[in-house]
N, C-alpha and C. Protein backbone atom coordinates (compact mmCIF):
# COMPACT_ATOMS: atom_id res chain seq x y z
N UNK A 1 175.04 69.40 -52.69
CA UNK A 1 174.26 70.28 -53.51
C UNK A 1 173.96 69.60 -54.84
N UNK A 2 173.09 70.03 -55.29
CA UNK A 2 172.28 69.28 -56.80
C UNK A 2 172.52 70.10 -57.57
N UNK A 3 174.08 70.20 -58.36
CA UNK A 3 174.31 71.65 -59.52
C UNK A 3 173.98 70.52 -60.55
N UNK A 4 173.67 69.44 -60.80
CA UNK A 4 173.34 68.93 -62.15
C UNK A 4 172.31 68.22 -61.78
N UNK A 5 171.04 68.44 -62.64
CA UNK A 5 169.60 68.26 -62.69
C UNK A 5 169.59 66.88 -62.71
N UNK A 6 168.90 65.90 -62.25
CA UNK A 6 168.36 64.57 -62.80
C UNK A 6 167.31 64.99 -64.06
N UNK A 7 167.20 64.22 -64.80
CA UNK A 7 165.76 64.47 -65.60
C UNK A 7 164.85 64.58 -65.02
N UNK A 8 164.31 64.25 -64.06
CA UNK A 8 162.79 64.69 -63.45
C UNK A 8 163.21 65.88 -62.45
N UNK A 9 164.17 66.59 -62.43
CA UNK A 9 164.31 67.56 -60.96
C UNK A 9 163.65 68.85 -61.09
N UNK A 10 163.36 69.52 -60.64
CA UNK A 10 162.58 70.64 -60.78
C UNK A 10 163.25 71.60 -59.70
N UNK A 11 163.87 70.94 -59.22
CA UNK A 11 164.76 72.07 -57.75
C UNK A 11 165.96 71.75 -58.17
N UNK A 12 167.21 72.94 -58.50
CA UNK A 12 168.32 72.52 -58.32
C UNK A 12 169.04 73.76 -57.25
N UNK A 13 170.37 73.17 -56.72
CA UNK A 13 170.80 74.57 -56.04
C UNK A 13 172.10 74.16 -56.19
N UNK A 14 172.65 75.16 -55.45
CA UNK A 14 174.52 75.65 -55.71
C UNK A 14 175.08 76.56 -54.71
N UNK A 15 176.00 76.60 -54.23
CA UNK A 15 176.59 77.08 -53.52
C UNK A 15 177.71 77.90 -54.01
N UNK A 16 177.46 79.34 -53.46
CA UNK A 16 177.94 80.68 -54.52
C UNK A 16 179.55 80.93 -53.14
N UNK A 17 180.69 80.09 -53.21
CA UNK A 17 181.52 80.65 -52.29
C UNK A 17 182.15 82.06 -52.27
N UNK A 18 181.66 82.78 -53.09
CA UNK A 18 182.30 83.54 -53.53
C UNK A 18 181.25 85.08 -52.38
N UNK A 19 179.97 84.59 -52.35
CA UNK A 19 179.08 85.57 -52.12
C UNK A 19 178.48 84.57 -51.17
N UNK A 20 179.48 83.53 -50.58
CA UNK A 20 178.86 83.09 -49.03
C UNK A 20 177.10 82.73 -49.47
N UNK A 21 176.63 82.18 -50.56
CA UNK A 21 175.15 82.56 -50.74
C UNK A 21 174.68 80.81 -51.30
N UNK A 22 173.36 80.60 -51.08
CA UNK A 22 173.07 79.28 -51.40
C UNK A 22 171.87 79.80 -52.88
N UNK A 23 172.24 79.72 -53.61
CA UNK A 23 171.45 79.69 -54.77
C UNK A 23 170.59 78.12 -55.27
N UNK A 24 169.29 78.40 -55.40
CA UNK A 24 168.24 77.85 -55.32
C UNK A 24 167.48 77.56 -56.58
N UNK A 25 167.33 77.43 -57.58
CA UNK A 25 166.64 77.54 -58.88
C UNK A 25 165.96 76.25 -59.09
N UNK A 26 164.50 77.15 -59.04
CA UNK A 26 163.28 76.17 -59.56
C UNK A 26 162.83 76.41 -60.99
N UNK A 27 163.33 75.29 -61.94
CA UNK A 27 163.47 75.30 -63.38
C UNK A 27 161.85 75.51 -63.39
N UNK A 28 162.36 76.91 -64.20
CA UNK A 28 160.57 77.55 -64.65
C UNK A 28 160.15 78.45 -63.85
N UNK A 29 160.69 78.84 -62.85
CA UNK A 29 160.11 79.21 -62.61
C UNK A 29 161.28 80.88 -62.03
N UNK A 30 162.59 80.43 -61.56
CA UNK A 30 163.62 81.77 -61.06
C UNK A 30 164.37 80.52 -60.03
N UNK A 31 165.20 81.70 -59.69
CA UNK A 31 166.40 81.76 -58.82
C UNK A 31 165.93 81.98 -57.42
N UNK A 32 166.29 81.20 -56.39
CA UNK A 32 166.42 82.23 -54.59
C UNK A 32 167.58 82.07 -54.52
N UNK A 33 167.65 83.24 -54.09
CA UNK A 33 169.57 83.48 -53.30
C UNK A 33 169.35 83.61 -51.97
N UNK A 34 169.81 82.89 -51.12
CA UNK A 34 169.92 82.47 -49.96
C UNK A 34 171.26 82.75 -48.89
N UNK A 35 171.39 83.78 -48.06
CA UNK A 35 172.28 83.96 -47.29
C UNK A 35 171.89 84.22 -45.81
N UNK A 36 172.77 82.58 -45.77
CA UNK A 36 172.69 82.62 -44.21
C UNK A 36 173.31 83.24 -43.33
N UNK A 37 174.29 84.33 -43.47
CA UNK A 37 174.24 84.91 -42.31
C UNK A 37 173.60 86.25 -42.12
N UNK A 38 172.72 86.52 -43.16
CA UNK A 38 171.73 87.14 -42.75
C UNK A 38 170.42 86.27 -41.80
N UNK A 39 170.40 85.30 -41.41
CA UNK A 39 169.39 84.48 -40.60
C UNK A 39 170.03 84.64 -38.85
N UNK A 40 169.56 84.82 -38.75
CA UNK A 40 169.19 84.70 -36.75
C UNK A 40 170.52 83.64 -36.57
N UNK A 41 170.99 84.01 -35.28
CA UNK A 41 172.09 82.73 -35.31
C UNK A 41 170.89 81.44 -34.49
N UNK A 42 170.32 81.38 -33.74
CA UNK A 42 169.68 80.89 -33.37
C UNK A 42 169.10 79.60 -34.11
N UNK A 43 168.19 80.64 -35.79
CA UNK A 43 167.76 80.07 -37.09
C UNK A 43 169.38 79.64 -37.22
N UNK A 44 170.48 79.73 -37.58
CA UNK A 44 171.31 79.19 -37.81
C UNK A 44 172.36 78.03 -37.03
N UNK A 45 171.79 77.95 -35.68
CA UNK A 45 172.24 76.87 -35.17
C UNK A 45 171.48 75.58 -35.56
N UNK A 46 170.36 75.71 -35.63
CA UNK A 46 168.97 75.14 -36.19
C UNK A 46 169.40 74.23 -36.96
N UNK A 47 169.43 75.35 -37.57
CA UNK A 47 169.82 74.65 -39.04
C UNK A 47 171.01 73.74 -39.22
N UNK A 48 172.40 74.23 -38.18
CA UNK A 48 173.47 73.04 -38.03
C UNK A 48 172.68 71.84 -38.04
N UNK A 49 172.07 72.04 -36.58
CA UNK A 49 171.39 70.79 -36.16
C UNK A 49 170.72 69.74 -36.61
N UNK A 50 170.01 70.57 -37.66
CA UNK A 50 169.35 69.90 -38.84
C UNK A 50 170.00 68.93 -40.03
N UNK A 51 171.02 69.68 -40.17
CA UNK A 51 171.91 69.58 -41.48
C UNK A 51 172.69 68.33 -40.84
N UNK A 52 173.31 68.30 -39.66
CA UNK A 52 174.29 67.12 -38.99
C UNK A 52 173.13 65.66 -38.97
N UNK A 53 172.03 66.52 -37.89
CA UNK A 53 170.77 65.27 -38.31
C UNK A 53 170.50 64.18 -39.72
N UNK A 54 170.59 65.28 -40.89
CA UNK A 54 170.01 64.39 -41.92
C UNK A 54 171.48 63.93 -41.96
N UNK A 55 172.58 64.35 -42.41
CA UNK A 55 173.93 63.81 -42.89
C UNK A 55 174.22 62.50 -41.95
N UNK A 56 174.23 62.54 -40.85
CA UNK A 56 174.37 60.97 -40.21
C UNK A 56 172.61 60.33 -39.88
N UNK A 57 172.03 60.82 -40.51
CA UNK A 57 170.81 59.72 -40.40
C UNK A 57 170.68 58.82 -41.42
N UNK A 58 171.65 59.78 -43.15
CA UNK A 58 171.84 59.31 -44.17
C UNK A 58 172.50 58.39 -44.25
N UNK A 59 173.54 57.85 -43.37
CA UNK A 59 174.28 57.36 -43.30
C UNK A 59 173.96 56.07 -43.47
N UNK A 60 172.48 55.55 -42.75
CA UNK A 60 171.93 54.24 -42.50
C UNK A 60 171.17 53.79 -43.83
N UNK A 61 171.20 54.78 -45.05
CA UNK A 61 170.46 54.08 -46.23
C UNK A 61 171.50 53.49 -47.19
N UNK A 62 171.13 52.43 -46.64
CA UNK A 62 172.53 51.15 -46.81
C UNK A 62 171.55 50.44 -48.02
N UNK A 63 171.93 50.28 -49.37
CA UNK A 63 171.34 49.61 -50.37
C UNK A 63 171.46 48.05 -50.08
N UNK A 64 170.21 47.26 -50.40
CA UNK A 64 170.49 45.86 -50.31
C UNK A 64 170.99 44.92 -50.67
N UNK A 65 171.97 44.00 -50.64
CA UNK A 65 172.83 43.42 -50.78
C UNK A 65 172.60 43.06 -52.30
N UNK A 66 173.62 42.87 -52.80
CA UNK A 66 173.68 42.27 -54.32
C UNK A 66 173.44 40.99 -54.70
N UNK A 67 174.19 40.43 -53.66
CA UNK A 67 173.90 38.77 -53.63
C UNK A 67 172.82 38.21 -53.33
N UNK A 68 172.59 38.81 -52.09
CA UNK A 68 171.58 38.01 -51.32
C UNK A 68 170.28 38.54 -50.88
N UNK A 69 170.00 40.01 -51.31
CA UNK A 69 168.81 41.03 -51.39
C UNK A 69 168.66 41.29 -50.23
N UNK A 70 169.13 40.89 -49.10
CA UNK A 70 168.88 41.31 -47.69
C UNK A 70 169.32 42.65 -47.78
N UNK A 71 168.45 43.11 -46.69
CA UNK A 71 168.35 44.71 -46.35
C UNK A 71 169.66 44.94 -45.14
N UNK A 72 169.57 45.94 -45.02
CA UNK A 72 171.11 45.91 -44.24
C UNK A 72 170.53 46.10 -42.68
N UNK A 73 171.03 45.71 -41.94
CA UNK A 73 170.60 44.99 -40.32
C UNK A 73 170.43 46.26 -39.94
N UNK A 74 169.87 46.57 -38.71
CA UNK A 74 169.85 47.65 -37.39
C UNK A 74 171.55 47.81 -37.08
N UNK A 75 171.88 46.88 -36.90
CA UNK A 75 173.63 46.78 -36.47
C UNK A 75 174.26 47.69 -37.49
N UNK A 76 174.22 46.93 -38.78
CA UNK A 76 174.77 47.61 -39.62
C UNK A 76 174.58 49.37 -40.06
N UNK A 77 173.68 49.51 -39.82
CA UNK A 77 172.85 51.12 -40.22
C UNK A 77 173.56 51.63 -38.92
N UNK A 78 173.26 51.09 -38.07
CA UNK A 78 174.23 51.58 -36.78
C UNK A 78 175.79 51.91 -36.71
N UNK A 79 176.35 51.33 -37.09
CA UNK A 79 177.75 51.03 -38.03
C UNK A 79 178.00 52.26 -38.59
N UNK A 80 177.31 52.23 -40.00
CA UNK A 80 177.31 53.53 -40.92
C UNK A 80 177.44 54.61 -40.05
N UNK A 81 176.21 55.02 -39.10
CA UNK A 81 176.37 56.24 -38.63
C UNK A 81 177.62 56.73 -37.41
N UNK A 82 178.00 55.24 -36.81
CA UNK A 82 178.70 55.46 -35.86
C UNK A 82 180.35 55.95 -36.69
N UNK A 83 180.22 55.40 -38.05
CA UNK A 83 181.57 55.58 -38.29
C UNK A 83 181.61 57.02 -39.17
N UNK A 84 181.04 57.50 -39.73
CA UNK A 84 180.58 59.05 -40.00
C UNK A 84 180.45 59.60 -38.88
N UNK A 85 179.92 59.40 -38.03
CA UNK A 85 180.39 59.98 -36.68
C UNK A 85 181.81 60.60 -36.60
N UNK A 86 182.28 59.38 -35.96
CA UNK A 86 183.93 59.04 -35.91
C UNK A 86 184.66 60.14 -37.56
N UNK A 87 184.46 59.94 -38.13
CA UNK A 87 184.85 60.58 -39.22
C UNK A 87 185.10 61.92 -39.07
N UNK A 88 183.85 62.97 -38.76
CA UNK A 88 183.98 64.07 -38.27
C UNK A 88 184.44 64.09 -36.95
N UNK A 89 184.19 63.73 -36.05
CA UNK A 89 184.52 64.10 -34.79
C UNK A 89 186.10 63.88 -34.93
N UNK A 90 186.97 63.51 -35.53
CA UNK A 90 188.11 63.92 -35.64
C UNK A 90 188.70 64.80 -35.98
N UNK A 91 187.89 65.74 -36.30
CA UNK A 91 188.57 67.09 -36.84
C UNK A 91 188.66 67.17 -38.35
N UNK A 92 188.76 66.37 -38.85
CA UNK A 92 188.85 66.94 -40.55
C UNK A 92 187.95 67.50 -41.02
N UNK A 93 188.41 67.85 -42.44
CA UNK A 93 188.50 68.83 -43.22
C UNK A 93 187.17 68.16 -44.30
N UNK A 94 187.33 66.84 -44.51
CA UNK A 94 187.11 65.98 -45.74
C UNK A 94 185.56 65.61 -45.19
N UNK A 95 184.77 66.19 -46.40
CA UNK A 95 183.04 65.99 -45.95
C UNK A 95 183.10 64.70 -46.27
N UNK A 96 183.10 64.15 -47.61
CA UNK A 96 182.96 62.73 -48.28
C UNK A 96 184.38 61.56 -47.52
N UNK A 97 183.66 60.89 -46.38
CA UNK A 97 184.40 59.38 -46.20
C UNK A 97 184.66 58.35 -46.95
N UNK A 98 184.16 58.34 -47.75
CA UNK A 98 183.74 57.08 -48.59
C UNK A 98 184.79 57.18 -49.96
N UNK A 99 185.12 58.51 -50.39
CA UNK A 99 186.42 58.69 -51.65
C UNK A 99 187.35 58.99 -51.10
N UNK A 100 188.27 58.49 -50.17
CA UNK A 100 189.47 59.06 -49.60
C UNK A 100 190.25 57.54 -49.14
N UNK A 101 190.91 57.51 -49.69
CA UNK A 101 192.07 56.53 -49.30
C UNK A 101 192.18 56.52 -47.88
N UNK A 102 191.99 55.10 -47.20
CA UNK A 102 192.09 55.99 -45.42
C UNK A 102 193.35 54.92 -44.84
N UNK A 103 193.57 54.80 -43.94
CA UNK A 103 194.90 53.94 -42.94
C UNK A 103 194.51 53.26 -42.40
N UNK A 104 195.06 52.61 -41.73
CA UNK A 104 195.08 51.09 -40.92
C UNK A 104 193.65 51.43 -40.06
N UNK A 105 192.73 50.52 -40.28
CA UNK A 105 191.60 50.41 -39.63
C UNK A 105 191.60 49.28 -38.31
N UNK A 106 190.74 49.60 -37.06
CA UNK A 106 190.93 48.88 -36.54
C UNK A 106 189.74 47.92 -36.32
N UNK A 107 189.34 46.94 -36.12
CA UNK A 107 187.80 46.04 -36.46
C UNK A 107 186.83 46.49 -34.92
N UNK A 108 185.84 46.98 -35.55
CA UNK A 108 185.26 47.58 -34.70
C UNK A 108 184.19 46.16 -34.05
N UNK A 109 184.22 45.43 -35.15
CA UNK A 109 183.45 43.97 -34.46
C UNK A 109 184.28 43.66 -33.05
N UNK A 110 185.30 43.77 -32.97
CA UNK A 110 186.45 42.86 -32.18
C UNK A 110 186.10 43.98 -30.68
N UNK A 111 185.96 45.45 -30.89
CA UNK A 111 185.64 45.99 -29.80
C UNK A 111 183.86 45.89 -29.38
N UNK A 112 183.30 45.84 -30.67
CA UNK A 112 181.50 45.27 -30.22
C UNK A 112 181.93 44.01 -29.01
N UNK A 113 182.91 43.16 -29.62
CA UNK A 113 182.94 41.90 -28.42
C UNK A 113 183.31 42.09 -27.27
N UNK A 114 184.74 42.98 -26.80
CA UNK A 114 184.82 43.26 -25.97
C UNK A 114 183.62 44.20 -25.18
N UNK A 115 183.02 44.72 -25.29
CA UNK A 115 182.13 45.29 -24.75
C UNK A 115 180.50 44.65 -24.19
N UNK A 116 180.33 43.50 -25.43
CA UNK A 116 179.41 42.33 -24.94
C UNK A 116 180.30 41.63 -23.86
N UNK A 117 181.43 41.13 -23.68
CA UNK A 117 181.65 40.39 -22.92
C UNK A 117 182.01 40.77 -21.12
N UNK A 118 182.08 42.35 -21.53
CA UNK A 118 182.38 42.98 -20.32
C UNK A 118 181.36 43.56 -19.66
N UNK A 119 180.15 43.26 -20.84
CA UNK A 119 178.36 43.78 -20.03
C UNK A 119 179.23 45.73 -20.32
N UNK A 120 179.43 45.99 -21.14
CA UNK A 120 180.10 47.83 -21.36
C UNK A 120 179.34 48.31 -22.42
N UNK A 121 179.56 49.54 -22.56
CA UNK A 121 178.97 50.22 -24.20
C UNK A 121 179.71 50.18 -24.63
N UNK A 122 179.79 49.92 -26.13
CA UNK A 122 180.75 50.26 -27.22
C UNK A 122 181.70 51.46 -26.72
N UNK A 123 181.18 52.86 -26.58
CA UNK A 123 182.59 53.71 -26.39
C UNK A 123 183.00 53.37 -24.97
N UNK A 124 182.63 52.52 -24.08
CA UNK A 124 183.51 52.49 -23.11
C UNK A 124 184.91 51.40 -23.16
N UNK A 125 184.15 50.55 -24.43
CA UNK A 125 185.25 49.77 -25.05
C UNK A 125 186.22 49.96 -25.81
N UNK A 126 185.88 51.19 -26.58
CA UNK A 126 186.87 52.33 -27.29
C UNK A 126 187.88 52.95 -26.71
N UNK A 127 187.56 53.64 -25.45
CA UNK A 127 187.97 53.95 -24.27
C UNK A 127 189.36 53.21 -23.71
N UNK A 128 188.71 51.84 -23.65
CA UNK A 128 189.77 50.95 -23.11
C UNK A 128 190.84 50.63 -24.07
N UNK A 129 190.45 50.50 -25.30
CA UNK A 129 191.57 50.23 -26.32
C UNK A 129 192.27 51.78 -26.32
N UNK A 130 191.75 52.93 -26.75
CA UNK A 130 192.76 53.84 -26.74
C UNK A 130 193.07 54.37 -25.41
N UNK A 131 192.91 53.85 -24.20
CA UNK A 131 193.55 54.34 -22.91
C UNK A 131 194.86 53.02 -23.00
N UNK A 132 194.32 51.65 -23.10
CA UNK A 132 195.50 50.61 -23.78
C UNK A 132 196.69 50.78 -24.58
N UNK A 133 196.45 51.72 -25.14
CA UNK A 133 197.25 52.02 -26.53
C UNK A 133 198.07 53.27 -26.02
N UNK A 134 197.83 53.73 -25.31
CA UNK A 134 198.51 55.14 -24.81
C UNK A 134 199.59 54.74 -23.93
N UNK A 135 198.90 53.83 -22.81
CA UNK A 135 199.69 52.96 -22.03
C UNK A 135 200.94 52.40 -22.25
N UNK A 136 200.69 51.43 -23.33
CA UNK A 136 201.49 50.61 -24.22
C UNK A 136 202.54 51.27 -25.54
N UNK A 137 201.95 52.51 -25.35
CA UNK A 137 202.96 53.49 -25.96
C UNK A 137 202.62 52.70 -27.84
N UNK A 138 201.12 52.02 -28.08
CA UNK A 138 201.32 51.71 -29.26
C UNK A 138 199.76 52.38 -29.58
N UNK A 139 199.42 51.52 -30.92
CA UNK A 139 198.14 52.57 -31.77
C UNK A 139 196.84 52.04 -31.42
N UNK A 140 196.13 52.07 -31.39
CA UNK A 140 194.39 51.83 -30.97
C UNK A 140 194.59 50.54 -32.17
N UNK A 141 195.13 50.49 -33.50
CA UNK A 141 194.67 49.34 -34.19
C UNK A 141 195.52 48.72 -33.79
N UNK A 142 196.41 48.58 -33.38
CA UNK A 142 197.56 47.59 -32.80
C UNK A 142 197.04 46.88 -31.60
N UNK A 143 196.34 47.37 -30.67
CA UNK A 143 195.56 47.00 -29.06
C UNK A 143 194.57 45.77 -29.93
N UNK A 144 193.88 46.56 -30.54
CA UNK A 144 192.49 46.23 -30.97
C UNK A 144 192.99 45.04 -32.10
N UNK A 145 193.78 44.79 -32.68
CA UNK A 145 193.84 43.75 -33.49
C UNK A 145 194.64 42.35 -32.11
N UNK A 146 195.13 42.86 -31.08
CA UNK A 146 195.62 41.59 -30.47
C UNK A 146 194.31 41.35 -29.75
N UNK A 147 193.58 42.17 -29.42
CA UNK A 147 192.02 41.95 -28.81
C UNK A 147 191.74 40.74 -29.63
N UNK A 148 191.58 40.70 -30.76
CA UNK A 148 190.92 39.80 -31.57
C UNK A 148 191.55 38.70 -31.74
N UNK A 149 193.07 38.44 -31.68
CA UNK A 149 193.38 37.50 -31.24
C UNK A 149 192.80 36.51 -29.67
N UNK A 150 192.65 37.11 -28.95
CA UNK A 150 191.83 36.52 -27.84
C UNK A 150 190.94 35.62 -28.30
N UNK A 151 191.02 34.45 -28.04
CA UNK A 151 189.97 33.25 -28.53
C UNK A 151 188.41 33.71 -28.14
N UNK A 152 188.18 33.99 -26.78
CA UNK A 152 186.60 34.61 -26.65
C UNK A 152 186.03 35.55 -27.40
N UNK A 153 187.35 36.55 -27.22
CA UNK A 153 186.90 38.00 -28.09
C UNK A 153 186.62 37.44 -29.74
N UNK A 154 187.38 36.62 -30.28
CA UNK A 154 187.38 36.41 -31.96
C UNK A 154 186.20 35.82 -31.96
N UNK A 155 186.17 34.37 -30.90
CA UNK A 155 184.70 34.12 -31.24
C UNK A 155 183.40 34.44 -31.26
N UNK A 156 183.40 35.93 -30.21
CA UNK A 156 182.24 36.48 -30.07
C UNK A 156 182.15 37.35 -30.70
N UNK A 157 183.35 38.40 -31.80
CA UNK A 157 183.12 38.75 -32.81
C UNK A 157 182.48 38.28 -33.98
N UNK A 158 183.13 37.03 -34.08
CA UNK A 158 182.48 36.55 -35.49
C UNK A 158 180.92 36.00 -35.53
N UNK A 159 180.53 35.68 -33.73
CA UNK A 159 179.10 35.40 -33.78
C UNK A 159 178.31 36.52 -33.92
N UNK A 160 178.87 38.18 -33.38
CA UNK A 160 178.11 39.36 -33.47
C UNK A 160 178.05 39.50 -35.21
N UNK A 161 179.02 39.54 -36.23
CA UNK A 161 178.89 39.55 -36.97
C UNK A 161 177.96 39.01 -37.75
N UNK A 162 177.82 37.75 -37.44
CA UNK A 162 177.22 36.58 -37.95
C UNK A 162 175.65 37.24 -37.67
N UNK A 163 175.49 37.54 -36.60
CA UNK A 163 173.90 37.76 -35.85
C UNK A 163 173.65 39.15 -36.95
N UNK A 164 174.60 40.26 -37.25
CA UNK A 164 174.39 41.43 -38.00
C UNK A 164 174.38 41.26 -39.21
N UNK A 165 174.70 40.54 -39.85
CA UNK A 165 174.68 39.98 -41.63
C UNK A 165 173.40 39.40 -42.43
N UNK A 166 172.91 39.31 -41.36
CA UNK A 166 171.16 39.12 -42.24
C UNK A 166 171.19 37.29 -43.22
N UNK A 167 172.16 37.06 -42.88
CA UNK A 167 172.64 35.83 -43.94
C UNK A 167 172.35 34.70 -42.80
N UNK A 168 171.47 33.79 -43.50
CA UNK A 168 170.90 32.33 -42.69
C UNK A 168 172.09 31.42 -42.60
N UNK A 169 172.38 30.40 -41.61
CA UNK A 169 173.34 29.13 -42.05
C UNK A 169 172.80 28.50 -43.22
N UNK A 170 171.75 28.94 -43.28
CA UNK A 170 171.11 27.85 -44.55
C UNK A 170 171.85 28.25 -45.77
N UNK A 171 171.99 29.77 -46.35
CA UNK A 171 172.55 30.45 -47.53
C UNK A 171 174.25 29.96 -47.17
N UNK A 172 174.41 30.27 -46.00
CA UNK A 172 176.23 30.01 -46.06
C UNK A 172 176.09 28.57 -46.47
N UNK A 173 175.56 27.62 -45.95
CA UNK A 173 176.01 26.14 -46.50
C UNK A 173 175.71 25.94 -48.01
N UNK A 174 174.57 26.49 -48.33
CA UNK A 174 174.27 26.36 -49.92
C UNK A 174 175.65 26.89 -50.76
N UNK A 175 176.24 28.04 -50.13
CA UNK A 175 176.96 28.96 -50.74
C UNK A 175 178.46 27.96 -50.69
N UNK A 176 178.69 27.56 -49.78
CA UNK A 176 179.64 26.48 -49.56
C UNK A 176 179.66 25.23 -50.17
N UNK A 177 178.29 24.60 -50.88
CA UNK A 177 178.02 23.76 -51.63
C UNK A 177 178.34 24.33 -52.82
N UNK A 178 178.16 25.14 -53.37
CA UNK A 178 178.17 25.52 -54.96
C UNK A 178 179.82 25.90 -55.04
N UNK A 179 181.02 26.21 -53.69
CA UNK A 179 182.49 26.61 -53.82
C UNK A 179 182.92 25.48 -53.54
N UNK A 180 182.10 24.04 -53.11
CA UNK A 180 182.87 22.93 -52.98
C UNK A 180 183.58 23.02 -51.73
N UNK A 181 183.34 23.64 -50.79
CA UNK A 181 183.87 23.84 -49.16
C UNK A 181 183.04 23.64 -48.41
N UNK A 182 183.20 22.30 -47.70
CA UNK A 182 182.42 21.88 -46.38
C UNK A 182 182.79 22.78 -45.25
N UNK A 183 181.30 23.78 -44.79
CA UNK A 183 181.06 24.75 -43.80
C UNK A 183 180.95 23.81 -42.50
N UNK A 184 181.62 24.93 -41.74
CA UNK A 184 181.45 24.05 -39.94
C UNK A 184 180.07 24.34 -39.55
């Protein structure tokens, strides 16, 4: 919600928990008070639908790199949404991913590889690490980090990576010239 104006805003709104109500104010002009469960559930599934739509479509407006001005890959925008995905579909509570201290992550490159190398989709590779992990009586990042130990799997991680980073060999060697580290 937009309870504090930018200088150019002309729409702000707020959310009234108190009266379940979405308050609306167009500076200059009044207030709409907005309550949705006076709307159709129908109009109100809609509107889930809508609302989940923009929130993980948002996900992919990935600002361009600082360093190197590249725009952020298809892979990567893909990324964003898959892991806001993942975020909710676990059940929490917590809208904002991005301010929350989180736990042992597991490298989702390392399962992109397994899944290129097995000709699979990504969640069927997910699949296998947490059906692995259940098995093994240990954690999905525990499976998934010895995955990456695997010499094929590491190397075909770091080439998926490599292919998703938007970054030329040309910039890594320059970049390696100016740190004084001869790149392979």
């Amino acid at each position: 919600m937009n309870d504090k104006p930018k200088s150019n805003s002309v729409v702000t709104s707020k959310w009234d928990d108190d009266a379940q109500r979405l308050i609306i104010n167009v500076i200059g002009a009044g207030e709409v008070h907005f309550c949705p469960s006076r709307a159709a559930q129908i109009c109100r599934d809609y509107a889930e639908i809508h609302g989940w739509t923009q929130r993980l479509s948002n996900a992919a407006a990935i600002p361009k790199d600082k360093v190197t001005g590249a725009a952020a890959t298809a892979a990567q925008k893909y990324e964003a949404i898959v892991r806001l995905r993942d975020h909710y579909e676990s059940g929490t509570d917590d809208w904002d991913l991005t301010a929350r201290p989180r736990g042992p992550q597991f490298d989702q490159w390392t399962v992109r590889a397994v899944a290129a190398l097995k000709s699979i989709d990504y969640a069927a590779a997910l699949q296998m690490a947490l059906d692995s992990a259940q098995a093994k009586k240990a954690t999905v990042v525990d499976v998934v980090n010895v995955w990456g130990r695997v010499k094929a799997v590491g190397d075909k991680a770091a080439e998926l990576r490599a292919a998703a980073s938007g970054i030329s060999l040309e910039q890594v060697n320059e970049y390696a010239a100016e740190l004084g580290i001869v790149s392979e």
